[in-house]
Protein backbone atom coordinates (compact mmCIF):
# COMPACT_ATOMS: atom_id res chain seq x y z
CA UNK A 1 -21.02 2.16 -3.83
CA UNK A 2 -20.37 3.47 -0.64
CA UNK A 3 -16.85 4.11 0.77
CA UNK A 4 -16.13 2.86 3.63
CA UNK A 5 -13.66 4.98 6.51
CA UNK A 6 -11.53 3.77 9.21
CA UNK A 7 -10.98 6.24 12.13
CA UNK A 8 -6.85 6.13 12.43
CA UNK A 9 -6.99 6.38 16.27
CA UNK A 10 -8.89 3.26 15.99
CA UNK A 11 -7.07 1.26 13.71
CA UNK A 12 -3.58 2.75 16.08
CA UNK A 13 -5.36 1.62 19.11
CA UNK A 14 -6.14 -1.99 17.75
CA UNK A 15 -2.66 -2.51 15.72
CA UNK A 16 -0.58 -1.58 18.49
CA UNK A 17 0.90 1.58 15.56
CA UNK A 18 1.84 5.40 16.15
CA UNK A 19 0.22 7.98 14.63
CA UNK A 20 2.89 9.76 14.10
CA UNK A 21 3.83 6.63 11.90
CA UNK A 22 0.47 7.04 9.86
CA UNK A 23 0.94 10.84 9.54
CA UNK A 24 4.58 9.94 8.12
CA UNK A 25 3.18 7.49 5.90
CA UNK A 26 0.72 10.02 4.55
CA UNK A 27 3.16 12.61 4.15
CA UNK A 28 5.39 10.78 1.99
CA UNK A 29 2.53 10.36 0.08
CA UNK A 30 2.10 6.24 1.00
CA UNK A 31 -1.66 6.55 1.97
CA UNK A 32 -4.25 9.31 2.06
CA UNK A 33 -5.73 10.80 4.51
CA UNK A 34 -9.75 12.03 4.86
CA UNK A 35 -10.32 14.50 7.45
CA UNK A 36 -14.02 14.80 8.49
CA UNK A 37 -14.84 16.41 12.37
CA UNK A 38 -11.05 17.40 12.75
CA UNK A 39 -10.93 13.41 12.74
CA UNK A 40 -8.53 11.56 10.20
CA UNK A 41 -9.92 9.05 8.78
CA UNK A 42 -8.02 6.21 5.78
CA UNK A 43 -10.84 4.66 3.36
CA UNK A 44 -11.07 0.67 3.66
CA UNK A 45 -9.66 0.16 0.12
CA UNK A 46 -6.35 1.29 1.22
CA UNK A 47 -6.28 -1.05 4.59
CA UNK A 48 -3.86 -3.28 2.77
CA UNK A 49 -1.81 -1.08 2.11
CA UNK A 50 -1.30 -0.06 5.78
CA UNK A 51 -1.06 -3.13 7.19
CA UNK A 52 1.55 -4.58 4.49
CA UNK A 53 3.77 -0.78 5.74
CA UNK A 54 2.87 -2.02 9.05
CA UNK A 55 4.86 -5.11 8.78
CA UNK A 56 7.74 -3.87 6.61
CA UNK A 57 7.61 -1.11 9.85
CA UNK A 58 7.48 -2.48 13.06
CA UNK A 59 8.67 -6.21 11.81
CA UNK A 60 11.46 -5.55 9.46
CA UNK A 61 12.59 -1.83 10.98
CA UNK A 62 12.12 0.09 7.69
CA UNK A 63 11.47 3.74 7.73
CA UNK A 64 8.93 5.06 5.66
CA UNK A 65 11.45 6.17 2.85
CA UNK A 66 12.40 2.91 2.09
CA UNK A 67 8.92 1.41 2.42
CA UNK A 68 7.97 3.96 -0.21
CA UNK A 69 10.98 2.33 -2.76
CA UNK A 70 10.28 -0.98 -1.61
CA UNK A 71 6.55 -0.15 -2.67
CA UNK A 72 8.01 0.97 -6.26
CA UNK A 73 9.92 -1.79 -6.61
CA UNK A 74 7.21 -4.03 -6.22
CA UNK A 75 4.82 -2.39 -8.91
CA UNK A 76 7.52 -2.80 -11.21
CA UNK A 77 8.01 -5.89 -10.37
CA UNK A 78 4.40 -6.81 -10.87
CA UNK A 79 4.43 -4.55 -14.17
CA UNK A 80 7.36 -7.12 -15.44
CA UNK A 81 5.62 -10.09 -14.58
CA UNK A 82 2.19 -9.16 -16.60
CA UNK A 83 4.57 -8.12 -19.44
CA UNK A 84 6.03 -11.22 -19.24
CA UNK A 85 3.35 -13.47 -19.38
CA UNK A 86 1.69 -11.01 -22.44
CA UNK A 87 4.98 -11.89 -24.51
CA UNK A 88 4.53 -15.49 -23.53
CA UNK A 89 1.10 -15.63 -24.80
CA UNK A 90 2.39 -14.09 -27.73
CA UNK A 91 5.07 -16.60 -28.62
CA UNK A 92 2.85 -18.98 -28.02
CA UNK A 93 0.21 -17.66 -30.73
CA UNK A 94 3.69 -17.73 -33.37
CA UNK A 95 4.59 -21.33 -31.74
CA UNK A 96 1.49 -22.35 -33.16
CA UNK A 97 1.53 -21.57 -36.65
C-alpha cells in the first residue's frame, strides 16, 4: 500500500498553523517529518495526530511539552482501559463456573 504525504506548507496554509509549530512538534519527537525536494512533507497516517496537537495548541494554549505528556497520559490511559476490560472478561470466565 502506498503512503500517502501531505506537503506541511499546505496543510499550514489551510489550518491557519505555524511552521515553526510543526517543526517544534517534530523536534520533540510528536510527529515525523519526510523530507523529499528540500520539501517537508508528514505521511497521512499521522494527520490525526496533528490536528488533535492542533487543538490542544491553538485552542487550549498548550506548548508542545505538555502536549507531548498529555499525549503519554492518554496512551496510558487507553493501556488501563484495555487492561481493564481483559480482567473483566476474565472474572467473568471464573463468574461462570
Amino acid at each position: 500500500m502506498a503512503t500517502s504525504y501531505i506537503l506541511i506548507k499546505e496543510y499550514c496554509a489551510q489550518s491557519s498553523v505555524e511552521e515553526a509549530f510543526i517543526r517544534s512538534l517534530y523536534d520533540e519527537g510528536l510527529i515525523e517529518i519526510n523530507v523529499q525536494a528540500k520539501e517537508w512533507y508528514i505521511t497521512e497516517d499521522q494527520l490525526q495526530d496533528l490536528e488533535q496537537f492542533r487543538q490542544w495548541h491553538y485552542d487550549l494554549h498548550i506548548n508542545v511539552e505538555g502536549i507531548d505528556a498529555m499525549r503519554h497520559l492518554i496512551g496510558k490511559i487507553r493501556s488501563m482501559k484495555m487492561e481493564i476490560n481483559q480482567l473483566k472478561n476474565r472474572l467473568r470466565l471464573h463468574e461462570d463456573e
